[in-house]
Each structure stands twice: as structure tokens, then as C-alpha cells.
Protein backbone atom coordinates (compact mmCIF):
# COMPACT_ATOMS: atom_id res chain seq x y z
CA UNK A 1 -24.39 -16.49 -2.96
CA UNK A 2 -23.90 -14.71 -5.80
CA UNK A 3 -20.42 -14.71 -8.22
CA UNK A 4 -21.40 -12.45 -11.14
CA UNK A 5 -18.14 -12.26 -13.07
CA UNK A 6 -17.34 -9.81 -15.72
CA UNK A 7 -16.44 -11.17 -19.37
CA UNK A 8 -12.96 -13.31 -19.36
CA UNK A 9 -10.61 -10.31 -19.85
CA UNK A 10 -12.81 -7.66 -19.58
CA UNK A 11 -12.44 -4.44 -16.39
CA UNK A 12 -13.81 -5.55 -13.72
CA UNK A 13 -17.41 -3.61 -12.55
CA UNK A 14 -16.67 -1.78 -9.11
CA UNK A 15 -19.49 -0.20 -7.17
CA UNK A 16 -18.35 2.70 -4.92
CA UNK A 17 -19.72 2.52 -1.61
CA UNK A 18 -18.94 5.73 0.49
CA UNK A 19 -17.65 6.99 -2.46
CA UNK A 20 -17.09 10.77 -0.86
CA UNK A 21 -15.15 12.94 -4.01
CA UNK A 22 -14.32 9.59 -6.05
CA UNK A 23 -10.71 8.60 -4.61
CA UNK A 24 -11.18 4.84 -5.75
CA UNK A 25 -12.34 6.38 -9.44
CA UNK A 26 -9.59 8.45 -10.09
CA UNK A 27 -7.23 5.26 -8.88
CA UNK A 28 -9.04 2.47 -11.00
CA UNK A 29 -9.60 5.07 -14.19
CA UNK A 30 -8.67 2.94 -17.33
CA UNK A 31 -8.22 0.17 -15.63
CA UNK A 32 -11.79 -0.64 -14.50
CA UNK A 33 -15.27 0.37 -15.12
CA UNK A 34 -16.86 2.12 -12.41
CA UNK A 35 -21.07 1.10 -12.74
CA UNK A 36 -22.05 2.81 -9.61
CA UNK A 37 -21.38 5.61 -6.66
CA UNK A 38 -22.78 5.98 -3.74
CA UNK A 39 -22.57 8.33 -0.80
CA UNK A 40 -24.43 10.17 1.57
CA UNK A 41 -22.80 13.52 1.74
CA UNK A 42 -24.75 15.85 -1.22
CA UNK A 43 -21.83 17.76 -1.14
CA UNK A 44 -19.30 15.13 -2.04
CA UNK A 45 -21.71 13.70 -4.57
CA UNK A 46 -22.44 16.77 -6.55
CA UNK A 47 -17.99 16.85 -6.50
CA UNK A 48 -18.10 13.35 -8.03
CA UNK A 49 -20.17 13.91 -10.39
CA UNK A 50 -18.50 17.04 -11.75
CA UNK A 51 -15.79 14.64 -12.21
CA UNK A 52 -16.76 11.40 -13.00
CA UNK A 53 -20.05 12.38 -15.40
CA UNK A 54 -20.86 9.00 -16.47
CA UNK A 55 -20.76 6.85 -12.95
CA UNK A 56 -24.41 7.26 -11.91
CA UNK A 57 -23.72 8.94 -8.97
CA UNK A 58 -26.06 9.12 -6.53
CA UNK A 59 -27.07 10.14 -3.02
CA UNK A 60 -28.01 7.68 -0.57
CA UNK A 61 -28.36 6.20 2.98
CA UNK A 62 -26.55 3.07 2.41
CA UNK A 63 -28.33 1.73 6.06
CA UNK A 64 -31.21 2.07 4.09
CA UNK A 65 -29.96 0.71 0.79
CA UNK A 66 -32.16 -1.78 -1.12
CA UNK A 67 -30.72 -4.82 -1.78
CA UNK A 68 -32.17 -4.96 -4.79
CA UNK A 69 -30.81 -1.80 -6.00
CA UNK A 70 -27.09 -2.91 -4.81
CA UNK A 71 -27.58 -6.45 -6.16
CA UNK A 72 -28.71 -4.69 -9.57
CA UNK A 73 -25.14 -3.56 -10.29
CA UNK A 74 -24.11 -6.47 -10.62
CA UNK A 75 -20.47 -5.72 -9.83
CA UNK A 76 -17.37 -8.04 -8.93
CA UNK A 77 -15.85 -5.14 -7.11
CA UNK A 78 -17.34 -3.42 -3.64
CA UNK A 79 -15.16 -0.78 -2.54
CA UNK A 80 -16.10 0.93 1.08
CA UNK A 81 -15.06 3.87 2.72
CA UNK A 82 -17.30 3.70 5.64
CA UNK A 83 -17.23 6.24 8.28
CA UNK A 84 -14.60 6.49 10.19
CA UNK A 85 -15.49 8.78 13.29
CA UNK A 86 -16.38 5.94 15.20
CA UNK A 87 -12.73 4.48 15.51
CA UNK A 88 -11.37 7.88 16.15
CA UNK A 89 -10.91 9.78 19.38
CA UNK A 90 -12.51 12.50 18.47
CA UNK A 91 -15.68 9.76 17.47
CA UNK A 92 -15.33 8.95 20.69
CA UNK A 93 -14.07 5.42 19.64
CA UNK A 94 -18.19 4.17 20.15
CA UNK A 95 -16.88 1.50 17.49
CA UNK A 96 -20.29 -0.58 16.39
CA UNK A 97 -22.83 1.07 19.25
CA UNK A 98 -21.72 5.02 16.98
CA UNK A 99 -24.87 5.13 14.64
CA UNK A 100 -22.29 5.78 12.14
CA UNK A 101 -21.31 2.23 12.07
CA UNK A 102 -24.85 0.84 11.25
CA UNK A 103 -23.91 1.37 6.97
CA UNK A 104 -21.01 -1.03 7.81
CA UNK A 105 -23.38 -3.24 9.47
CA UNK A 106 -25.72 -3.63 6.96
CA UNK A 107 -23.63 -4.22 3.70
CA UNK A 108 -22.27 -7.02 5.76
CA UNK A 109 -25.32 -8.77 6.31
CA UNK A 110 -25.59 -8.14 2.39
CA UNK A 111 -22.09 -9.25 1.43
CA UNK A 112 -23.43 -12.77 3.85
CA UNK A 113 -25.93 -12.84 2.07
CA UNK A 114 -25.08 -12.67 -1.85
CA UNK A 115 -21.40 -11.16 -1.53
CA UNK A 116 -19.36 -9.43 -5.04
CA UNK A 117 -16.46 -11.95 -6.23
CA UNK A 118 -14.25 -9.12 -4.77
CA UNK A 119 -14.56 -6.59 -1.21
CA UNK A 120 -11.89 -3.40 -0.77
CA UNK A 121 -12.31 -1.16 1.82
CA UNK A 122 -10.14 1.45 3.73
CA UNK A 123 -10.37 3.14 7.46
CA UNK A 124 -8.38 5.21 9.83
CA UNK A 125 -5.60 2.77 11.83
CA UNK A 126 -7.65 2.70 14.65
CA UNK A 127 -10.27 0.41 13.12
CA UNK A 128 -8.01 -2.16 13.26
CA UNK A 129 -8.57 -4.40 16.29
CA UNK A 130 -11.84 -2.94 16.56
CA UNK A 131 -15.19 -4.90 16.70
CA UNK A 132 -16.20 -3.80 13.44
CA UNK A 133 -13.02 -4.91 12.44
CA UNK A 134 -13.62 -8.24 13.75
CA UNK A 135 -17.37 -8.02 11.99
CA UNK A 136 -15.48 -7.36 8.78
CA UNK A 137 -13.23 -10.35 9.34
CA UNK A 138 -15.29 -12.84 10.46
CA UNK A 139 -18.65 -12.21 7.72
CA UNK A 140 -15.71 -12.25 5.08
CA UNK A 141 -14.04 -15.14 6.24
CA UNK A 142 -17.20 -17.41 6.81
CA UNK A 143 -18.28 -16.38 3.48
CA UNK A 144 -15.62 -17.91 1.72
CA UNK A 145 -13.02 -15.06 0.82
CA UNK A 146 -9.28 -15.00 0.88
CA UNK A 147 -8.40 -11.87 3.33
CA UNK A 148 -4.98 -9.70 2.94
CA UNK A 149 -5.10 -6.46 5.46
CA UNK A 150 -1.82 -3.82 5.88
CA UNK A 151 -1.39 -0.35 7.41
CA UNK A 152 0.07 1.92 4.10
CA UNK A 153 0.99 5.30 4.44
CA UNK A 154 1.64 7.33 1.57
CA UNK A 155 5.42 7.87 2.71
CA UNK A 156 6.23 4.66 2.07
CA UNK A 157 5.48 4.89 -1.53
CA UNK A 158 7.63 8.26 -2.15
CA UNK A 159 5.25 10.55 -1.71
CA UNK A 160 6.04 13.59 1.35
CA UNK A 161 2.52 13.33 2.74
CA UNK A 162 1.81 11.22 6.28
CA UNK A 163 -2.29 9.97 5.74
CA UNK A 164 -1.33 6.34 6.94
CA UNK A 165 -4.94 4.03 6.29
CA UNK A 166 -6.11 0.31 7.12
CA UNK A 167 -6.44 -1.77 4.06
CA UNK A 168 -8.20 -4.71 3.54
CA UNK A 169 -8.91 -6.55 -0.29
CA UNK A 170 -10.79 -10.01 -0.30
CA UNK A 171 -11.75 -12.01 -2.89
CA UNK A 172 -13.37 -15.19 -3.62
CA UNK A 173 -11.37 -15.67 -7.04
CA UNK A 174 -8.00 -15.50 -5.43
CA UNK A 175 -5.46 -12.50 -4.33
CA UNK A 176 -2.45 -12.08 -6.59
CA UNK A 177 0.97 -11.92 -4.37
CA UNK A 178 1.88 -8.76 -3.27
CA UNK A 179 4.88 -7.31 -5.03
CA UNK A 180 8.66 -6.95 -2.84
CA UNK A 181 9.28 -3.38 -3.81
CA UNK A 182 12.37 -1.54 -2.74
CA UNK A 183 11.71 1.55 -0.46
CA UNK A 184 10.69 4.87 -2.56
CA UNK A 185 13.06 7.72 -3.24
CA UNK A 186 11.24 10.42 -1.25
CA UNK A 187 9.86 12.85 -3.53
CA UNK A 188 10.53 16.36 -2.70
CA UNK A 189 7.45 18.32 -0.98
CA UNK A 190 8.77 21.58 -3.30
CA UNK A 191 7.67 18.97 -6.10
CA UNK A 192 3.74 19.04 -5.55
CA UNK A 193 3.36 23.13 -4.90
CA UNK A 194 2.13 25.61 -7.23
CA UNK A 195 2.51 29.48 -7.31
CA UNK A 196 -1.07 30.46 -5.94
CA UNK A 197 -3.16 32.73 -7.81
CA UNK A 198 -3.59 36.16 -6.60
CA UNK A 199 -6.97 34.83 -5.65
CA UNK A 200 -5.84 31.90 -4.46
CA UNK A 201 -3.12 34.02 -2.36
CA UNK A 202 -6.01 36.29 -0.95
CA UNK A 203 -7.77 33.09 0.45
CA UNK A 204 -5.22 31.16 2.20
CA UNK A 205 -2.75 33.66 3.84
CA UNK A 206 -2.89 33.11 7.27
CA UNK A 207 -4.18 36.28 8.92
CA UNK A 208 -1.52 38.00 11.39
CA UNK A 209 -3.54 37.65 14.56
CA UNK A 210 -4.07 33.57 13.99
CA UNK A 211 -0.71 33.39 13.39
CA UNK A 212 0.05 35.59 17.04
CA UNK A 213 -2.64 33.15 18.63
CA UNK A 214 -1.81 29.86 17.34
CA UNK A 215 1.31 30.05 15.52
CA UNK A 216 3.49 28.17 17.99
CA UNK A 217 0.82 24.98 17.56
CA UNK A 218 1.12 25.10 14.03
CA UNK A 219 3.27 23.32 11.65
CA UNK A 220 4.91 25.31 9.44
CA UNK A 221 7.06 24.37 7.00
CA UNK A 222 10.19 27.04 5.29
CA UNK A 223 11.32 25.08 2.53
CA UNK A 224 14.39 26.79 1.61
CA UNK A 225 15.76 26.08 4.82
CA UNK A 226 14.02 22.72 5.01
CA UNK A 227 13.83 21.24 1.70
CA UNK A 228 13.46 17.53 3.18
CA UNK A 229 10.21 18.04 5.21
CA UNK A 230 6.61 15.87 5.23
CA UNK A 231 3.52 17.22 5.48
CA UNK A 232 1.47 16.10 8.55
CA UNK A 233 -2.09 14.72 7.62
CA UNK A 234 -4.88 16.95 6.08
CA UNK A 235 -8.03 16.47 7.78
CA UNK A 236 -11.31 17.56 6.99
CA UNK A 237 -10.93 20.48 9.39
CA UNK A 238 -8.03 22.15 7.58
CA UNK A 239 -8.81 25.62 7.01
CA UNK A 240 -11.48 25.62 9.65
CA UNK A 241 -8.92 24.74 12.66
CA UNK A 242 -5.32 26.10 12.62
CA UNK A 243 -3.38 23.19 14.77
CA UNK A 244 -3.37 19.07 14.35
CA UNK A 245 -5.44 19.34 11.00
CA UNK A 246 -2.22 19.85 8.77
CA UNK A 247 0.86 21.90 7.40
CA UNK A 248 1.37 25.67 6.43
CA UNK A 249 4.34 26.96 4.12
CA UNK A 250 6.08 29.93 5.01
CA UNK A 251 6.65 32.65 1.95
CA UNK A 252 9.98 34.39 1.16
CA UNK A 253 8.20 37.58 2.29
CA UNK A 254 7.70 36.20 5.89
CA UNK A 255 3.78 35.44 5.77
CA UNK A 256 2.51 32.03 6.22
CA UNK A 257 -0.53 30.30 3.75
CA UNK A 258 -2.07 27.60 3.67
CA UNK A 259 -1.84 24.74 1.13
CA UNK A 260 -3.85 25.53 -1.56
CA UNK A 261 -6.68 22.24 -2.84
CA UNK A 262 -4.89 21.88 -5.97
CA UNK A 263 -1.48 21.40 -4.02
CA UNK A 264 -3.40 18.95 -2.06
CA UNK A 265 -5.05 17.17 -4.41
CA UNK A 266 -1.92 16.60 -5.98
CA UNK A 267 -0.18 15.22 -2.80
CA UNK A 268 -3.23 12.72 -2.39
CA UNK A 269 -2.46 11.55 -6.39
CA UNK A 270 -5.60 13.30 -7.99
CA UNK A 271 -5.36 14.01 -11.62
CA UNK A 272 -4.60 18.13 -12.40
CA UNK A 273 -7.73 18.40 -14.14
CA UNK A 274 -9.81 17.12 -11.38
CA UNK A 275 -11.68 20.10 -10.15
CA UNK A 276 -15.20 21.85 -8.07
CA UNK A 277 -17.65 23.08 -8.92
CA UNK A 278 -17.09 26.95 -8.84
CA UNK A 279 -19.68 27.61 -6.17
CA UNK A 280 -18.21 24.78 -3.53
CA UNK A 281 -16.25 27.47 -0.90
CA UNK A 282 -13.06 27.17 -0.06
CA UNK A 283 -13.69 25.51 3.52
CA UNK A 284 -16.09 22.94 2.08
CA UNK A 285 -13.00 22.05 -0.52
CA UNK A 286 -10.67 21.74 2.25
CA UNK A 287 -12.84 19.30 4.05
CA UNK A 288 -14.23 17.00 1.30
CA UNK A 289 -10.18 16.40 0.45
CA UNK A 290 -9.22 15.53 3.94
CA UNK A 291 -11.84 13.01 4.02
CA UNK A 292 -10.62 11.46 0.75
CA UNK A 293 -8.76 8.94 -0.10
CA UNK A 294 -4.64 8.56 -1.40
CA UNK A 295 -4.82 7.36 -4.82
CA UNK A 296 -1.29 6.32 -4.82
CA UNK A 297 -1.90 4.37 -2.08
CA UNK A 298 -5.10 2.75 -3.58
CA UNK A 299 -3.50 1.58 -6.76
CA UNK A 300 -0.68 -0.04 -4.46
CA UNK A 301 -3.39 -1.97 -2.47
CA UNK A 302 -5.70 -2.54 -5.44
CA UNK A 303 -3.45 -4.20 -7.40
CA UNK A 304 -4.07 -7.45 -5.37
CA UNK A 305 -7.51 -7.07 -7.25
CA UNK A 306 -6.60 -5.34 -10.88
CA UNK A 307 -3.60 -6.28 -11.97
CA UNK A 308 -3.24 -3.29 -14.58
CA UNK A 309 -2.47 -1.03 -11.34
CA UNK A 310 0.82 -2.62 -10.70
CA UNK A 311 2.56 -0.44 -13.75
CA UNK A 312 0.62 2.59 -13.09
CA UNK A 313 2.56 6.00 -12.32
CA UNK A 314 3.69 6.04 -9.41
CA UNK A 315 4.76 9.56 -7.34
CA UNK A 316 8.49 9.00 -8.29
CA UNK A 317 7.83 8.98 -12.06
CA UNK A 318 5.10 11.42 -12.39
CA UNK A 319 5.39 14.09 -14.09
CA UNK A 320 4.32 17.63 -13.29
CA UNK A 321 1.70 18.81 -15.80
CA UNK A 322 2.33 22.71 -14.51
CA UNK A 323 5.31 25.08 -13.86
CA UNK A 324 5.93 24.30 -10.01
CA UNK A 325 7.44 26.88 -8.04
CA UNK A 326 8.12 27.22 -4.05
CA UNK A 327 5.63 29.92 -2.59
């Protein structure tokens, strides 16, 4: 089994498996070296690669994935995102039968077989207890890693934003002790949003007959009034659903929008200059960020693994980089 190791002092190499938009990137950037991406969605690559320009981002099956091509990276770092529709109820919970789950299954057999001196990965709660869950458990304990695993939501790091994950980091070289923090001052939601646009505006007003239909369903949020509230979870079906896929803001002239992506973006810890391409629509926007990742809550975990990401910014020191102003 292979132990390729980086230079004594040098960032570690991470290859992105399930990389989707590039969540792990923007939380490791300057702190390691990202030497590969992988993903199957087109979509989310061609994103990533607007981005991250020098990651060789690709497209690709990862059930199908060489190992030759994986073993080439030679990274200490494998970070996975797998799927995670087959620990969800709408997945149907089919857990390892869900052809989804067969990626997982094979980059285990690879980590058995010639595992990275570090594994991170990150699911929905429900993969916990699951039998992929014990797959990932027992390949990583038999192959000679020290485990640490914890349920993180965002919340609990400040931020006003419910996506609550599974965590795992592993490593063969030793975990370092996770840090006692004191509970985050909750950052104000009011903090994260921007004016829209008048474009923007045009896009994500909620039309007066979906608000007559599902408005009672829907979450929404007058800051003025409520200054303390959380946002529910963005999924990947915001702005294609109206109810259970996450919040709506209510505007001093009555109407009701949407969060815009950059609002979002900045609630899951992206960088403001992380961007799309200008053809990606506003629906396929909305979806590629639900399915992405929390940065601040990546550098948290991560730091087990890179110990640079214990003094990065954190959502109670950042700074806001534009003029913020309640819709």
C-alpha cells in the first residue's frame, strides 16, 4: 500500500473526488495544492473550471476510473463527495443496492488496495449508520487509518445557515486533536445579503400566483421584524420547487424573492469573486450550489488534516467585500 508523502513542509496534494463546483478548493486555497478534480456532472465541471483554471479538471465516471489514472496523482489527500441520494428519502434510502453508490464502492476497493496517507469525505446525516457507512469504516479501519467522524452544521460555527453534513477525516500519519472552541456569536442573516440587481430583481421575485398557491408552505423570512432568523437548507431544487428546498426574504414593498446565488454562495463561505459562466441559467446555478459543499464547515473539519485551516477566517471575522443592504 502506497504512502506517497509530499516534501517535509510542503501543501499537501489533494485529489477532488466528486468535486461538483469545487467546495473543498475554495476551503483548502493557499493552504494546499489541489493536483486533480474529478466529477461526473459536465455542468459542475465546466463551473470548476471557470474557477479553479489550473486544477485539471475533468469529467469522469469515477465507477469507471482507472486506477492508474487515480494512482498517477500521486496525492496524500482524497477528498469525496459521493452521491448522496441514496441515504436520502427522496433516494429512496436504497443505501449500497442505489447504482449511485457503486463510485463509493469502487474507490474503496482502491483505497484497500494502495490507499492516500490521508481520506476526507462528507454526506447527508443519513449516511451515518448506513451500510456504506459501515463499508467506509471498516475498508478504512482494516487498512490501517486513524478514523474521527462528527455531524457539523454550519450554525454551530456562527454562520445563520442550517446545511448540517457527516464528516469523516482519516489518516495513516496521525489526526491532530480537535480544537475546544467556545460556541460562535451568531452572525446576523442581514450580514450575507446584497441589494439585487435590477436583473437580478427581475429573476427571483416570486410571481403573485406562486405566492397565492404555495405561500403558506414557504418560509419566508421579514427581517426587519425578524432580524434573528436562520435560513433553512438550500437544496438543489431551490428555484425549481417553492416549499422544503429553502428560504425567501420578504421586501419593504410587500413582494417576496428569492435568495439571489451570490447571497448564497456567500452563506456557504465561497469567495465574492467566485462566479458562472454567463450562459449557466439561473435554475442550473441554484442547483449546482445546493449540492455544494459549506466551506466554513470544511476548513473546521479539515483542519484535523492541514493544520494552516485552524487560523483561517472564520464567518464571525469576515469581512464583507460589498455594500450589504436588507432587500
Amino acid at each position: 500500500m502506497s504512502d506517497t508523502a509530499s516534501t517535509p513542509g510542503a501543501p499537501l496534494r489533494c485529489l477532488e473526488l466528486f468535486c461538483g463546483i469545487g467546495g473543498f478548493a475554495a476551503a483548502v486555497q493557499g493552504h494546499a495544492n489541489v493536483v486533480g478534480a474529478l466529477d461526473l456532472s459536465g455542468h459542475a465541471i465546466e463551473v470548476y473550471r471557470h474557477n479553479f483554471h489550473d486544477h485539471g479538471a475533468r469529467q469522469a465516471h469515477l465507477e469507471h476510473l482507472d486506477e492508474a489514472e487515480i494512482f498517477g496523482y500521486e496525492a496524500d489527500l482524497w477528498w469525496m463527495s459521493p452521491p448522496c441520494q441514496p441515504y436520502t428519502t427522496r433516494g429512496h434510502q436504497r443505501d449500497l443496492e442505489d447504482h449511485r453508490a457503486r463510485s463509493l464502492i469502487r474507490i474503496m476497493a482502491l483505497i484497500e488496495r494502495q490507499g492516500p496517507a490521508h481520506v476526507a469525505m462528507e454526506n447527508v446525516p443519513g449516511f451515518q449508520g448506513s451500510d456504506a457507512h459501515a463499508l467506509v469504516l471498516r475498508t478504512l479501519s482494516d487498512a490501517g487509518y486513524e478514523v474521527a467522524e462528527r455531524l457539523l452544521c454550519p450554525t454551530e460555527l456562527g454562520v445563520p445557515a442550517q446545511r448540517e453534513r457527516y464528516y469523516l477525516v482519516a489518516s495513516r500519519r496521525g489526526l491532530r486533536p480537535r480544537e475546544k472552541r467556545e460556541a460562535a456569536a451568531m452572525r446576523p442573516l442581514a450580514d450575507f445579503l446584497m441589494a439585487p440587481t435590477d436583473e437580478e430583481l427581475g429573476q427571483v421575485v416570486v410571481p403573485e400566483e406562486a405566492l397565492a398557491k404555495h405561500g403558506p408552505g414557504m418560509r419566508i423570512f421579514d427581517l426587519r421584524e425578524e432580524p434573528g432568523r436562520i435560513a433553512n437548507t438550500f437544496t438543489g431544487a431551490y428555484g425549481k420547487t417553492w416549499q422544503a428546498a429553502g428560504a425567501y426574504l420578504r421586501m419593504a414593498d410587500g413582494r417576496v424573492r428569492r435568495f439571489t446565488p451570490r447571497e448564497m454562495l456567500g452563506l456557504m463561505g465561497f469567495s465574492p469573486d467566485f462566479g458562472f459562466p454567463d450562459h449557466v441559467s439561473l435554475r442550473q446555478r441554484y442547483k449546482l450550489i445546493g449540492n455544494s459543499l459549506s466551506v466554513w464547515a470544511m476548513r473546521e473539519v479539515l483542519s484535523a488534516l492541514i493544520p494552516s485551516l485552524s487560523g483561517a477566517e472564520t464567518p464571525v471575522d469576515a469581512k464583507a467585500s460589498e455594500a450589504l443592504a436588507l432587500p
